[in-house]
Protein backbone atom coordinates (compact mmCIF):
# COMPACT_ATOMS: atom_id res chain seq x y z
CA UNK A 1 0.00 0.00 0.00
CA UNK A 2 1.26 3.28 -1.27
CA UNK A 3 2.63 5.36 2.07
CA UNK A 4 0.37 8.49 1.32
CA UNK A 5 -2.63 6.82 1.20
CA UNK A 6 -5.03 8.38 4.17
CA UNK A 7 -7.79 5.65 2.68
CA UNK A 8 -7.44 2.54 0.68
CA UNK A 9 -9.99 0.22 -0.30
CA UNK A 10 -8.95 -3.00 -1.46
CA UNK A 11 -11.41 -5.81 -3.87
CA UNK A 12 -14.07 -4.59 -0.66
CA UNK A 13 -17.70 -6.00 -1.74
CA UNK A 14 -21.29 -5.38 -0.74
CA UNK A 15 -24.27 -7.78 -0.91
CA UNK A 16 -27.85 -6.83 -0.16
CA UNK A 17 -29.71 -10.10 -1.11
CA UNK A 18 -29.17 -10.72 -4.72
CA UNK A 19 -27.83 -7.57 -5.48
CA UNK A 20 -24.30 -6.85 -5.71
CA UNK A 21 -24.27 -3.01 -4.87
CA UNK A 22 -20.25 -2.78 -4.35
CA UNK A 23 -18.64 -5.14 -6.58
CA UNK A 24 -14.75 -5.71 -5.76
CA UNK A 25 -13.76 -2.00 -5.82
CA UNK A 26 -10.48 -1.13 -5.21
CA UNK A 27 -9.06 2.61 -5.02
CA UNK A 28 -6.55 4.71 -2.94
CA UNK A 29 -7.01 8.71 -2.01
CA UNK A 30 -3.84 10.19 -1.44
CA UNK A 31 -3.62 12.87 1.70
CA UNK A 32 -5.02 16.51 0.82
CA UNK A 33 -6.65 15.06 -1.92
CA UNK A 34 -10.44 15.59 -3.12
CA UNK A 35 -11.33 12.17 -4.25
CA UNK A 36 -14.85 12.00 -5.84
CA UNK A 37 -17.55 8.74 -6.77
CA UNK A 38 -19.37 10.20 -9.43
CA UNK A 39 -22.19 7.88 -11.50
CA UNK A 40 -26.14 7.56 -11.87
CA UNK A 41 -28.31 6.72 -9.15
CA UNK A 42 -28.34 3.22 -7.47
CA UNK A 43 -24.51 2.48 -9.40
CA UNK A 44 -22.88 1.79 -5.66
CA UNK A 45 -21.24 5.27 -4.89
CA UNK A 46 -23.17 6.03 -1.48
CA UNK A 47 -22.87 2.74 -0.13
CA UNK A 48 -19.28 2.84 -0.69
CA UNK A 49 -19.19 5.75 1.32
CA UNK A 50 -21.52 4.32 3.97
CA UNK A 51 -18.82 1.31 3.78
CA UNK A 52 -16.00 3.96 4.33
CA UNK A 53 -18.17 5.71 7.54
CA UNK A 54 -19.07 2.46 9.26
CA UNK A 55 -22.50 2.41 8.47
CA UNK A 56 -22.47 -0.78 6.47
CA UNK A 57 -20.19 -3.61 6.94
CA UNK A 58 -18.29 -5.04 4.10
CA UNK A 59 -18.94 -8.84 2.54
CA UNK A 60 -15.25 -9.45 1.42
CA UNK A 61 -12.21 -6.81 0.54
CA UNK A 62 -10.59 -4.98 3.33
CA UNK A 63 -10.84 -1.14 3.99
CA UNK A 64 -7.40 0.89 5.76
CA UNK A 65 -7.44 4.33 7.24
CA UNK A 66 -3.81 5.11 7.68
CA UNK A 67 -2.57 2.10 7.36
CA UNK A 68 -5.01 0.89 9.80
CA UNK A 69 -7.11 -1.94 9.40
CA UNK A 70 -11.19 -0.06 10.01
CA UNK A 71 -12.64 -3.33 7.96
CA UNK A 72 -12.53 -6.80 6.99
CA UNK A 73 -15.26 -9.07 5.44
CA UNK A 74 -13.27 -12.25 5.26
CA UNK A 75 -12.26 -12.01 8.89
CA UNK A 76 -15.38 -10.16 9.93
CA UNK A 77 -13.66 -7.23 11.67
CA UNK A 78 -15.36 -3.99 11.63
CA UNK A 79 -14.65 -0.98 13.87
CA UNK A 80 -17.52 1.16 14.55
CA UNK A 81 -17.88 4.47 13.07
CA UNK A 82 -17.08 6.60 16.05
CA UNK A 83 -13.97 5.13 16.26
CA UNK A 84 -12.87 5.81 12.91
CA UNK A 85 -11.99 9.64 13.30
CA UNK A 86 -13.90 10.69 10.32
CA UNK A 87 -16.23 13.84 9.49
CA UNK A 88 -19.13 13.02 7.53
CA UNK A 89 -22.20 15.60 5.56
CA UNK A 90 -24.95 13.98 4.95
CA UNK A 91 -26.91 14.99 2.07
CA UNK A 92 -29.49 16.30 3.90
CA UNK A 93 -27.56 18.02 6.34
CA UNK A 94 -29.00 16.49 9.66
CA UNK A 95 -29.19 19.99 11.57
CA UNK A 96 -30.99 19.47 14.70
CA UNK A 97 -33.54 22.79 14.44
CA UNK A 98 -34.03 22.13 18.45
CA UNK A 99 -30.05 23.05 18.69
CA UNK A 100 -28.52 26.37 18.26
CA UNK A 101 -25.90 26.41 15.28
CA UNK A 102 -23.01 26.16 18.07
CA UNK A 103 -24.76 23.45 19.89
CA UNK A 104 -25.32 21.41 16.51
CA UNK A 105 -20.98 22.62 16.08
CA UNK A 106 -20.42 21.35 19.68
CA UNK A 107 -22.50 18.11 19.26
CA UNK A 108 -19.34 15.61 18.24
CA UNK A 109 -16.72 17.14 20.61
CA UNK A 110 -19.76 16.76 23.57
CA UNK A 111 -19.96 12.93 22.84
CA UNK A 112 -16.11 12.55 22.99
CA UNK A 113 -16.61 13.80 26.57
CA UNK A 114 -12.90 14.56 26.82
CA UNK A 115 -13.23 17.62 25.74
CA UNK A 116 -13.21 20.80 28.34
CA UNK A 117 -15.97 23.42 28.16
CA UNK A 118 -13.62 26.15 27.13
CA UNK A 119 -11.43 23.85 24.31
CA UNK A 120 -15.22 23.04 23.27
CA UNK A 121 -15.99 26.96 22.97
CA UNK A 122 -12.53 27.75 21.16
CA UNK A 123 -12.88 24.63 18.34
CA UNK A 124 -16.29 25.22 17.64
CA UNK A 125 -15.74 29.21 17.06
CA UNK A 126 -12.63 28.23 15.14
CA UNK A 127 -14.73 26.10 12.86
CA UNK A 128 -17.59 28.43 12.65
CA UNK A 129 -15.06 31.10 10.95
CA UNK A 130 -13.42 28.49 9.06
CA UNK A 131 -16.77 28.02 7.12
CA UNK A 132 -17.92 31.63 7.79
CA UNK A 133 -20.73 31.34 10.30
CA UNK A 134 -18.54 33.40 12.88
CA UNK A 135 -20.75 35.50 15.06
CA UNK A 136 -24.22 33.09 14.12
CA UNK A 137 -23.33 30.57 16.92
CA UNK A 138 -26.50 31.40 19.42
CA UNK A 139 -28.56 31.32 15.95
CA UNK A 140 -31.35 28.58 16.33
CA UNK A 141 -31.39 25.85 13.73
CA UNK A 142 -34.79 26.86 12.09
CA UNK A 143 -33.35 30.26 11.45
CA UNK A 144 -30.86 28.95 8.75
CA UNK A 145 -30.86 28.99 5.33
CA UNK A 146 -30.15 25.71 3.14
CA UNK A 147 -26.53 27.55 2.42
CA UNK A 148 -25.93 28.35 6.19
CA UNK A 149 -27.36 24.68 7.16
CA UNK A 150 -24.82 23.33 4.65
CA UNK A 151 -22.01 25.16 6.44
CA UNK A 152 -23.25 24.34 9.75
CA UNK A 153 -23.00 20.60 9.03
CA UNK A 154 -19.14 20.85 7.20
CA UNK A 155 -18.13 22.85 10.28
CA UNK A 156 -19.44 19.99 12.71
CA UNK A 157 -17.92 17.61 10.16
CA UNK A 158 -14.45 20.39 10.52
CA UNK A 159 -14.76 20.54 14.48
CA UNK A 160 -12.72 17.26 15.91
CA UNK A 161 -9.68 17.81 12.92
CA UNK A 162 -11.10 13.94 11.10
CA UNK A 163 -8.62 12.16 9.51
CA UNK A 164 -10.47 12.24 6.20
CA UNK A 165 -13.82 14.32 5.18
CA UNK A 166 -16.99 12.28 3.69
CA UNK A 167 -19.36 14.33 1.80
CA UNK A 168 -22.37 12.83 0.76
CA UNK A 169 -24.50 14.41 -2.12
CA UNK A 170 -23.30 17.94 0.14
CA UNK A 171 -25.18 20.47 -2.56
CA UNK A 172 -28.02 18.60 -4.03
CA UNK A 173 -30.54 20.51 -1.61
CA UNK A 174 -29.64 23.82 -2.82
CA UNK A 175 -30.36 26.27 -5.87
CA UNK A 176 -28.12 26.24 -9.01
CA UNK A 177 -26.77 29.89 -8.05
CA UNK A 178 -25.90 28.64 -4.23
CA UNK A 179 -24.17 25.71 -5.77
CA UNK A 180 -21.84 27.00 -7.59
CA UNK A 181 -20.70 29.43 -4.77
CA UNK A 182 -20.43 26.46 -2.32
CA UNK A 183 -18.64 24.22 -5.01
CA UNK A 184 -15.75 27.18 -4.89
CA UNK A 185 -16.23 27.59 -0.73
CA UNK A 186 -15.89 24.21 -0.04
CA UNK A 187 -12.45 23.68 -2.12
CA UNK A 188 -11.25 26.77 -0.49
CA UNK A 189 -11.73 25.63 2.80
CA UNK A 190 -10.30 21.79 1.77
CA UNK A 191 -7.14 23.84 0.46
CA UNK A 192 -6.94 25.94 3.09
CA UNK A 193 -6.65 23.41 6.00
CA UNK A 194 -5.26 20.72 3.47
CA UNK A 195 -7.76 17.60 4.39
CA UNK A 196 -8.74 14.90 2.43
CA UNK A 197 -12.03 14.02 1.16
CA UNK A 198 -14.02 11.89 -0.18
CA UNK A 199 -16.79 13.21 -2.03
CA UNK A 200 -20.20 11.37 -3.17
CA UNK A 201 -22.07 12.97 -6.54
CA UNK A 202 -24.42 12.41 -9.33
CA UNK A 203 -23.23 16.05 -10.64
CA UNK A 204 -20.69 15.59 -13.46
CA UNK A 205 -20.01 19.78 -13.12
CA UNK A 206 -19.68 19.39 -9.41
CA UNK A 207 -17.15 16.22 -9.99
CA UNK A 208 -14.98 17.98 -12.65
CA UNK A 209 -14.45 21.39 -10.36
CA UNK A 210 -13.98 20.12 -7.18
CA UNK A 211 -11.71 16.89 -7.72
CA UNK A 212 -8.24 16.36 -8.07
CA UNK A 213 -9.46 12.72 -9.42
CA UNK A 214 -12.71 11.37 -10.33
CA UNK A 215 -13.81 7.50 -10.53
CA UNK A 216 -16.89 6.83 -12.17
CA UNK A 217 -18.76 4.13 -10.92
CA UNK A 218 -21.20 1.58 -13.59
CA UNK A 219 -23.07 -1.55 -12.02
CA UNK A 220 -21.36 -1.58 -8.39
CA UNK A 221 -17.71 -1.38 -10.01
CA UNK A 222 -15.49 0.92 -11.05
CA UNK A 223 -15.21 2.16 -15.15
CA UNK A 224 -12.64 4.61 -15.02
CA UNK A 225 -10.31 6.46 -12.55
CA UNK A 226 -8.38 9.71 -13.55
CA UNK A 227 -8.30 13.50 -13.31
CA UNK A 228 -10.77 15.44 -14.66
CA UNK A 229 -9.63 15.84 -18.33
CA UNK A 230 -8.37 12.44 -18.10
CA UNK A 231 -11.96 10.93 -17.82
CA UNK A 232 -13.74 13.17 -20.02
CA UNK A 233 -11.24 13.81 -23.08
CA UNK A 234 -9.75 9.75 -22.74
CA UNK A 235 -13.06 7.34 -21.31
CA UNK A 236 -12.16 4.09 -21.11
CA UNK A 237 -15.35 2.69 -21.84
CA UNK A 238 -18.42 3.72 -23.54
CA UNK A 239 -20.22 4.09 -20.65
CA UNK A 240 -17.92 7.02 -19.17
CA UNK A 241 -18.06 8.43 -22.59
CA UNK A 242 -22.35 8.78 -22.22
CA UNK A 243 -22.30 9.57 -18.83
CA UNK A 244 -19.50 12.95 -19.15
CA UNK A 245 -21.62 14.72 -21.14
CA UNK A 246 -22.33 13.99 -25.23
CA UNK A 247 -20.68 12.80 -27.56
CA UNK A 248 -20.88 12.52 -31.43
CA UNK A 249 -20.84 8.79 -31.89
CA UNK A 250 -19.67 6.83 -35.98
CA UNK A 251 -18.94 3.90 -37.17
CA UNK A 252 -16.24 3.28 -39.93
CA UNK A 253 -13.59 0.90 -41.50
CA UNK A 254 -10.17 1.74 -41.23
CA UNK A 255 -7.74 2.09 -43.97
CA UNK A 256 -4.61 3.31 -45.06
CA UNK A 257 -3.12 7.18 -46.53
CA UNK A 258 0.52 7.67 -46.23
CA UNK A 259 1.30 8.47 -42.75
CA UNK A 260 -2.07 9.04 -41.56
CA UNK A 261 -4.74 6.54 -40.94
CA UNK A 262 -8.00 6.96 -42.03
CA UNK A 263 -11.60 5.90 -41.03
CA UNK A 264 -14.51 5.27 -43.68
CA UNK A 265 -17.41 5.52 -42.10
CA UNK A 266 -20.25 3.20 -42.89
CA UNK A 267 -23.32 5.61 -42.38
CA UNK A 268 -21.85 8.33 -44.75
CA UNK A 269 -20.83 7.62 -48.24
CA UNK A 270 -17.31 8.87 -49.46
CA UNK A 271 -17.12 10.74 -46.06
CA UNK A 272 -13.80 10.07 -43.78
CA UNK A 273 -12.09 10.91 -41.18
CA UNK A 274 -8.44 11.26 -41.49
CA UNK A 275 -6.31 10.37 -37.74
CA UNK A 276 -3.00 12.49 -38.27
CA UNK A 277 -2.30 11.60 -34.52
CA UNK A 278 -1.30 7.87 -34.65
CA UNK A 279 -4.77 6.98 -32.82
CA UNK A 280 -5.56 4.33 -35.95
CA UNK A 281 -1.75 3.11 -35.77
CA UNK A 282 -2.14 0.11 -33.70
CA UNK A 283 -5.23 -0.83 -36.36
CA UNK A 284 -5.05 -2.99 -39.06
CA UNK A 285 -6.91 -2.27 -42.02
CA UNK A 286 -10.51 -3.38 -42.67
CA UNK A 287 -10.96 -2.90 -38.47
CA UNK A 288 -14.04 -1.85 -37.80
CA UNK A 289 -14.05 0.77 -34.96
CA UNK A 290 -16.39 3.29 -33.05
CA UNK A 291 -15.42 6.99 -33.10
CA UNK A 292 -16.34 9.37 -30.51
CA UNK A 293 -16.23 12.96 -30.54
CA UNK A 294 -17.04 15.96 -28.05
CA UNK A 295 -19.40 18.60 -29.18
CA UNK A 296 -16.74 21.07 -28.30
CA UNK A 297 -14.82 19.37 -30.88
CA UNK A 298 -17.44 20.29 -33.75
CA UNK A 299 -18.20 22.98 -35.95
CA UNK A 300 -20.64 23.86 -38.20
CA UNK A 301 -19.49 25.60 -41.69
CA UNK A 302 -21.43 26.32 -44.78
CA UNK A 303 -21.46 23.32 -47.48
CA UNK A 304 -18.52 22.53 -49.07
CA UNK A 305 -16.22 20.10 -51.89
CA UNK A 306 -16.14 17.06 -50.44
CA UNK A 307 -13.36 16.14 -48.06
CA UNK A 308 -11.82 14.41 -44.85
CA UNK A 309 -13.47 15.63 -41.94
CA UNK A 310 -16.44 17.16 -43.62
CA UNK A 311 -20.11 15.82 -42.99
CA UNK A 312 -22.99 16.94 -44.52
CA UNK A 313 -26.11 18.29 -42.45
CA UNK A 314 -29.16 19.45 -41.84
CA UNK A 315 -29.88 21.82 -38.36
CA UNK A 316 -33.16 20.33 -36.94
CA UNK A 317 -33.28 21.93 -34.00
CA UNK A 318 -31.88 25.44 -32.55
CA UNK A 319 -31.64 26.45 -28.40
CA UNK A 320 -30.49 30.08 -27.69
CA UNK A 321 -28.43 29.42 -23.81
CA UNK A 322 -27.18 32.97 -23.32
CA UNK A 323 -23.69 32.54 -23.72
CA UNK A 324 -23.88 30.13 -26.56
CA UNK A 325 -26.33 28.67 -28.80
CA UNK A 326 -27.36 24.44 -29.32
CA UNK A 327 -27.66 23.56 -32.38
CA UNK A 328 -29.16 19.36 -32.80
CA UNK A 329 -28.18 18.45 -36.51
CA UNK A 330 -29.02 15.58 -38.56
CA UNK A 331 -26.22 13.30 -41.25
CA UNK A 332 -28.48 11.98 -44.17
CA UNK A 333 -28.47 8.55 -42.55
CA UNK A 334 -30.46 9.93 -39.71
CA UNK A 335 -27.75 10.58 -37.07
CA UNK A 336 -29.08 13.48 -34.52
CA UNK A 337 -26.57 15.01 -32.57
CA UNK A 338 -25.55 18.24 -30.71
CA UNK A 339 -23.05 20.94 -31.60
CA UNK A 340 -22.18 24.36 -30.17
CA UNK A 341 -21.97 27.72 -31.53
CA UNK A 342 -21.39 31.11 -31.04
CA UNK A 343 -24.25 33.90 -30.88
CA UNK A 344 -22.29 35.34 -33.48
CA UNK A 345 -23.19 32.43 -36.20
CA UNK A 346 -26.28 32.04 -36.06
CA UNK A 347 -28.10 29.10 -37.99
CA UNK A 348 -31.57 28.37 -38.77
CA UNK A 349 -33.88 25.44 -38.62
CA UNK A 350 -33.72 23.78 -42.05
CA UNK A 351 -30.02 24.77 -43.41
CA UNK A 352 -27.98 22.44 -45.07
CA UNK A 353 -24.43 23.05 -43.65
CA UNK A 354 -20.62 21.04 -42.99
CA UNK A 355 -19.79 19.28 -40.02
CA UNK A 356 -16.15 20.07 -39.28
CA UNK A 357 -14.88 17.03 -37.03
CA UNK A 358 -11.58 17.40 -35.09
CA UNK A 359 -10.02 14.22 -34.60
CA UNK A 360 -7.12 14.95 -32.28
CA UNK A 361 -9.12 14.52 -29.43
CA UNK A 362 -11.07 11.45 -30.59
CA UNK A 363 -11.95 8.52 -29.23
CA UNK A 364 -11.56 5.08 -30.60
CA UNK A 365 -13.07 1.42 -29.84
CA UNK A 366 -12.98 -1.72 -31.70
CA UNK A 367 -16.61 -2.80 -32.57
């Protein structure tokens, strides 16, 4: 086990009847590092974090904290969660509204009971300002707003310095405009006091701006583990392709021209894409592969002479978004896909234009 890893997770499994949930997962989050389980509902992510807080017990695979042992499913060890020394939010927040916000603060370092009243008083004031609620802490819980709740619950999480920091779904409860200010708040404060964490999300925008790696979970096991641009501009599979945002999906045959390889694709007659890149290299000829493509590698251009690269379409469908503009285009074999443009080339429903593709991002798969 690598020396800097605060939490390792090693082939740990999860059974609930018939269904595998966690299926031998394996994955190490090195120390001040934001580590995030990003996939669709019911794919395994929160129960791996339940495994991680002690609030399920693993089947098989073995879970370290430190290189401490916090869980074992062949030899049926399993430390309870207040012994583990972690801070968890919940996704919906669990702020007693009986409590004032310092009381709700105080609540962990109370149960401890080694704690004296004045240490109590300084942590909990330290953590208040550490999240900005300084000055709130005789506040009652009903007073709060769903930001100030979410701050009240990372600064109990904050309060007894946790070995690692669980965050479970933490922004799902609040407006798109609060969100994005607490995405940037809450990586300030993880820089700022250096802690790790392990963060729980559906939100692929939350994922790629608060992580320093992402692994996106399929089925109760992990597809793909990376950095940000690692997992969106390189998916291993096609199922981390669909699930970061679209793509622009072909099939073709490759073949041969000079030093470049090239792709005819079957749904588009005399259309190709040439691969100056060496991404067709290790392909012999007559392979038939899947392309993918980004929208952001797309443009639209008016009709053209035929060439590589070029697709002929029709815009089907147009959506004005402020700072950019949708467009959903059609190939003559029927292909519907998205592509973004400026507000300063504006296309209309109906016009026959070029699909520019850029290749040197692309992604390819053997059919």
């Amino acid at each position: 086990m690598n020396d800097q890893a605060v939490l390792e997770l090693r082939d740990v499994t999860k059974v609930f009847g018939t269904v595998v949930a966690v299926d031998h997962v394996s994955f190490g989050i090195q120390a001040g590092e934001v580590f995030t389980l990003l996939g669709p509902s019911g794919c395994g992510k929160s129960t791996t974090l339940r495994l991680v807080a002690g609030l399920e017990n693993p089947n098989g695979g073995e879970l370290f904290l430190n290189d401490r042992l916090i869980a074992s499913g062949k030899d049926n060890f399993f430390l309870p969660p207040e012994r583990r020394n972690m801070g968890m939010v919940f996704q919906s927040y669990a702020i007693w509204p009986h409590f004032t916000v310092f009381e709700n603060v105080a609540f962990p370092l109370q149960l401890r009971r080694g704690e004296a009243r004045g240490n109590v008083k300084e942590r909990v004031g330290q953590a208040l300002e550490v999240v900005g609620l300084g000055g709130l802490e005789s506040r009652p819980g009903t007073m709060l707003s769903g930001g100030q709740q979410q701050r009240v619950a990372l600064a109990r999480a904050l309060v007894y310095n946790p070995e690692i920091l669980l965050l479970d779904e933490p922004l799902s409860n609040l407006d798109a405009k609060l969100r994005e200010q607490m995405r940037a708040e809450i990586r300030r404060i993880q820089r700022r006091l250096g802690i790790t964490v392990l963060l729980v999300t559906h939100d692929q925008t939350e994922a790629m701006t608060m992580s320093d790696r992402v692994a996106v979970m399929n089925a109760g096991h992990l597809e793909q583990v990376g950095t940000p641009s690692e997992v969106y501009e390189r998916p291993a599979t096609p199922f981390v392709r669909d699930f970061l945002g679209r793509a622009l999906t072909l099939s073709g045959i490759v073949r041969r021209d000079g030093s470049a390889g090239r792709l005819e694709l079957l749904d588009a007659e005399g259309v190709a894409l040439l691969f100056r890149n060496g991404t067709l290299d290790r392909y012999p000829e007559e392979t038939r592969l899947a392309v993918s493509c980004r929208p952001e590698d797309l443009r639209l251009e008016p009709p053209g002479p035929a060439a590589p690269n070029r697709l002929p379409v029709t815009v089907e469908e147009v959506a004005y978004l402020g700072e950019r503009v949708e467009y959903t285009v059609r190939t003559r074999a029927g292909h519907r896909f998205s592509v973004f443009g400026t507000r300063r080339e504006r296309h209309e429903i109906g016009e026959a234009l070029d699909l520019v593709i850029d290749t040197t991002e692309a992604t390819v798969w053997p059919e």
